[in-house]
N, C-alpha and C. Protein backbone atom coordinates (compact mmCIF):
# COMPACT_ATOMS: atom_id res chain seq x y z
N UNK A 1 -1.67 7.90 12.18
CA UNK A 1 -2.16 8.45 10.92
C UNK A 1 -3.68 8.57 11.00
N UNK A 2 -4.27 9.64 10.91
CA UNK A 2 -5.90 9.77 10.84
C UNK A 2 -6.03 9.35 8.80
N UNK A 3 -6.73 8.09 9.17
CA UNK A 3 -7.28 7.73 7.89
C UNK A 3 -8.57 8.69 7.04
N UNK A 4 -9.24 8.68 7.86
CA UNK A 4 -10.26 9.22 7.50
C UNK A 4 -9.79 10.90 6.44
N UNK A 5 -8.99 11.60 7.03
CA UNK A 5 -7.95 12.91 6.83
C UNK A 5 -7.28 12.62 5.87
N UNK A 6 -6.72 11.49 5.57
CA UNK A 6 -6.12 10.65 4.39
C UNK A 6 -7.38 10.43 3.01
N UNK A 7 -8.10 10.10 3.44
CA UNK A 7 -8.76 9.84 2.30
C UNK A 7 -9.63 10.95 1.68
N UNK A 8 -10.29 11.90 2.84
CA UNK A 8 -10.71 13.82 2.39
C UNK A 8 -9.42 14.04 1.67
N UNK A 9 -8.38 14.16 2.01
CA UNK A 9 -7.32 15.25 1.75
C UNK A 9 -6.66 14.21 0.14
N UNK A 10 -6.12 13.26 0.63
CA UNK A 10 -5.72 12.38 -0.71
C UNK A 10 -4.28 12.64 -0.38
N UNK A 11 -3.64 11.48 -0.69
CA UNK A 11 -1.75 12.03 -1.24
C UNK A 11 -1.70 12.16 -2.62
N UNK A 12 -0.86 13.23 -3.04
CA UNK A 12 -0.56 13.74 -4.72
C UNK A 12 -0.72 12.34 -5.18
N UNK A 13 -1.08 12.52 -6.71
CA UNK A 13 -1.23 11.21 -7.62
C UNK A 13 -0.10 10.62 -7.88
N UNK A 14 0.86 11.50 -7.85
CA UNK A 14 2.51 10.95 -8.37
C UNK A 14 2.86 10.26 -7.46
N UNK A 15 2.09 10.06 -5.90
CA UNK A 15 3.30 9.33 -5.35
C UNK A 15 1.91 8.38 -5.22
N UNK A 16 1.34 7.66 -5.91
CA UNK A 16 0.53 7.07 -5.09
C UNK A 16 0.16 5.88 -6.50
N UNK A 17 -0.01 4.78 -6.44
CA UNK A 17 -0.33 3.80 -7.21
C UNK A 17 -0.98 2.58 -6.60
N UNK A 18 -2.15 1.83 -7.81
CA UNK A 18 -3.10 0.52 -7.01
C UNK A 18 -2.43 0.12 -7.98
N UNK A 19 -2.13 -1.24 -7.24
CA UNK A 19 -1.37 -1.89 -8.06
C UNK A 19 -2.48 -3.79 -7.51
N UNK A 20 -2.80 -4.41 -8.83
CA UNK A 20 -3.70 -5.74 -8.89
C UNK A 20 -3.26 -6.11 -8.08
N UNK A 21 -4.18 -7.14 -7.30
CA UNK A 21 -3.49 -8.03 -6.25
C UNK A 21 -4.31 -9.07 -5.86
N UNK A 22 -4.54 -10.30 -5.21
CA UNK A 22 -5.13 -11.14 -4.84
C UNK A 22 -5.71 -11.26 -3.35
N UNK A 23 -6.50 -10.98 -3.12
CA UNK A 23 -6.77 -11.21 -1.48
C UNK A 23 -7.29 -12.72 -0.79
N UNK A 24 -6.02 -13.48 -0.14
CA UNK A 24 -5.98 -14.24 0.52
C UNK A 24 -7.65 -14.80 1.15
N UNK A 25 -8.02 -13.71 1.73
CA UNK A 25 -9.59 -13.78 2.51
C UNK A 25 -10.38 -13.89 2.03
N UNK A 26 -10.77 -13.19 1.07
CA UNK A 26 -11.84 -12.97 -0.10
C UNK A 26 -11.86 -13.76 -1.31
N UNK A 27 -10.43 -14.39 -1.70
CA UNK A 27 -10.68 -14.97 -2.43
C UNK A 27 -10.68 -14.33 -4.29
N UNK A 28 -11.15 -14.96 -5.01
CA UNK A 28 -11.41 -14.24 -6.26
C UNK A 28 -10.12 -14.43 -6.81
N UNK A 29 -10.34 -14.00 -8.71
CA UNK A 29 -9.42 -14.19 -9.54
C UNK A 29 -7.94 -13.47 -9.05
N UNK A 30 -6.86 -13.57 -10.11
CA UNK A 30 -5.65 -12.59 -9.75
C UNK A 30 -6.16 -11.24 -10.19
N UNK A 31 -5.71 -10.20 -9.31
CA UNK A 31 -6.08 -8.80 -9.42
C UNK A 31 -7.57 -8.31 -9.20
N UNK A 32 -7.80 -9.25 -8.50
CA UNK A 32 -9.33 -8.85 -7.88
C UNK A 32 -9.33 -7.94 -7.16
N UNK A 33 -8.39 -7.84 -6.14
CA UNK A 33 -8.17 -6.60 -5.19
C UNK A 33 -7.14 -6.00 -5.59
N UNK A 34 -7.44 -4.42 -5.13
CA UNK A 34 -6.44 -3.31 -5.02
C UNK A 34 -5.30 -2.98 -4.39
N UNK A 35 -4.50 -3.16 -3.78
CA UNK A 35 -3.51 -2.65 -3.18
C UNK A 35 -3.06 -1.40 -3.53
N UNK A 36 -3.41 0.07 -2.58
CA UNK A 36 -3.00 0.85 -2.36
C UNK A 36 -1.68 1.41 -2.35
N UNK A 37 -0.62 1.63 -2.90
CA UNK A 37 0.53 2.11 -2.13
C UNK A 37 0.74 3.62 -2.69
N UNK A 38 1.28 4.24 -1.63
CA UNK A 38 1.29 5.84 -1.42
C UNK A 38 2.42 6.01 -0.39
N UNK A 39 2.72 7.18 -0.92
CA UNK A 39 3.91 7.89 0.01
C UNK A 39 3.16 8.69 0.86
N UNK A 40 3.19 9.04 2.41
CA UNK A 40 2.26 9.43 3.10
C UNK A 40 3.40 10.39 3.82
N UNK A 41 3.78 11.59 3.41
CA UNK A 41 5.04 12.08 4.06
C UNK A 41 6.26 11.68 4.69
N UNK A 42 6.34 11.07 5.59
CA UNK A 42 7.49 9.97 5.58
C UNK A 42 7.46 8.74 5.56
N UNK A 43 5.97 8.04 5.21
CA UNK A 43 5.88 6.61 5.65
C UNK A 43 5.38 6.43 3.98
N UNK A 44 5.50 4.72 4.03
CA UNK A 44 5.09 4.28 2.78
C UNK A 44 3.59 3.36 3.34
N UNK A 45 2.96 3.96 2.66
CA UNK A 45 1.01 3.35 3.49
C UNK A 45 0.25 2.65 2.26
N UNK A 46 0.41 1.25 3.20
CA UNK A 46 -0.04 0.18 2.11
C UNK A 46 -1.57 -0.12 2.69
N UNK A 47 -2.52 0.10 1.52
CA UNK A 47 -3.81 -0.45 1.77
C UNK A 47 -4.49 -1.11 1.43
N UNK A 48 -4.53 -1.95 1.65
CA UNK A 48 -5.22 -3.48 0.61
C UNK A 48 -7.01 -2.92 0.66
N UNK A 49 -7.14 -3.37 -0.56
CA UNK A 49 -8.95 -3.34 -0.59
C UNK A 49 -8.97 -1.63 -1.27
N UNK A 50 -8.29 -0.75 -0.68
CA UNK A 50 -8.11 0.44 -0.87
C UNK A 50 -9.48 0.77 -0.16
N UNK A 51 -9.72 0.72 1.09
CA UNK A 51 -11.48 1.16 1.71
C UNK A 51 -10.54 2.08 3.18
N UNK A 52 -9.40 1.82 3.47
CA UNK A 52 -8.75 2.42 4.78
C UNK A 52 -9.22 1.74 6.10
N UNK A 53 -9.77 -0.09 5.56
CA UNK A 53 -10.11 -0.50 6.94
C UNK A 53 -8.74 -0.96 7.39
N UNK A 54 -8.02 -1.49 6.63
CA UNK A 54 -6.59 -1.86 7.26
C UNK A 54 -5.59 -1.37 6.12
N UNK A 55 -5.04 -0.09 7.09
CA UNK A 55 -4.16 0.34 6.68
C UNK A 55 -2.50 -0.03 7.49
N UNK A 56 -1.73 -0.59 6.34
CA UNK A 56 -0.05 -0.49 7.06
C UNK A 56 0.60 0.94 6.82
N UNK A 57 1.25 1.05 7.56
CA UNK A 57 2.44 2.32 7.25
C UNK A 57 4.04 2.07 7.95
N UNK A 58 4.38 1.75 6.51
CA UNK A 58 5.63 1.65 6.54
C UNK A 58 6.94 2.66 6.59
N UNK A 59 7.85 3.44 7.55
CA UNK A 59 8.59 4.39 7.91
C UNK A 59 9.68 3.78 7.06
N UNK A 60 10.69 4.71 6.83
CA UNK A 60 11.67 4.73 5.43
C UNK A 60 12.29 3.73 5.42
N UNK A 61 13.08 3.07 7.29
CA UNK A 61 14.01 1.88 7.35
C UNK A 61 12.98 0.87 6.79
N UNK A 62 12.36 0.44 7.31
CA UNK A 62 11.15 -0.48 6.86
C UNK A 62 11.05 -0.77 5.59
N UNK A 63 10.41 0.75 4.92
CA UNK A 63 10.07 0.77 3.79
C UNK A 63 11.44 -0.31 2.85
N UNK A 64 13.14 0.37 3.10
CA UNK A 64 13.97 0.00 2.41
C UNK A 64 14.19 -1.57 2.54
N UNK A 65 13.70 -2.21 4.15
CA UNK A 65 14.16 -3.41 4.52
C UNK A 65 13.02 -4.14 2.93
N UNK A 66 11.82 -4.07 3.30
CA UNK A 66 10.82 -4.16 2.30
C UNK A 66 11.13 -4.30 1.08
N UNK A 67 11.83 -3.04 0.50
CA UNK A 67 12.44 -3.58 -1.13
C UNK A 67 13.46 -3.96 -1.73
N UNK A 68 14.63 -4.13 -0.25
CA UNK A 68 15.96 -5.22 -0.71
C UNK A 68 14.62 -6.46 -0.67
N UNK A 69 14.18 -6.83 0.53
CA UNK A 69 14.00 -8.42 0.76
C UNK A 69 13.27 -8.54 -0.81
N UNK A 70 12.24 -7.63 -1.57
CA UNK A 70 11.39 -8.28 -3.03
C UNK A 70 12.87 -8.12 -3.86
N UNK A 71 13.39 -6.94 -3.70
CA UNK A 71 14.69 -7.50 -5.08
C UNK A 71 15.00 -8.64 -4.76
N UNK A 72 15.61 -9.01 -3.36
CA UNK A 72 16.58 -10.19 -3.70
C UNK A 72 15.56 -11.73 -3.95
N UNK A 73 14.17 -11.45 -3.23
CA UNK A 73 13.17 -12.57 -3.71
C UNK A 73 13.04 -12.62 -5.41
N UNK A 74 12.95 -11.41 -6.21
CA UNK A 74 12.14 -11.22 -7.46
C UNK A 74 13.82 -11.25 -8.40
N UNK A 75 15.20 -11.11 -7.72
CA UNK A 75 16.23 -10.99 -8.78
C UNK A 75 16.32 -10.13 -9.07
């Protein structure tokens, strides 16, 4: 994935949400940091900090393994 091309170009707003989050490293209150998540044509691209220094990208199996394991963690 060229990040840089990602962040000129943007993914549509509809598929894309920051959602609060806490960063382990940095420290700070709850929802101090951003977490990125966006649909990136076939991958799901998670970016903490939202800056594109570390970006994940998660492909659809992934993506799905990803939101059984929080349902069955969250109920």
């Amino acid at each position: 994935m060229d990040v840089h091309s990602y962040y000129a170009n943007g993914p549509n707003k509809s598929r894309r949400k920051a959602i609060p989050a806490t960063c382990g490293l940095h420290r700070g209150p709850a929802g101090f940091a951003n977490l990125l998540v966006s649909m990136q044509g076939e991958s799901i691209v998670l970016d903490p900090h939202v800056t594109g220094a570390c970006v994940i990208s998660l492909h659809a199996d992934a993506a799905r393994t990803l939101c059984n394991l929080l349902m069955e963690w969250l109920g």
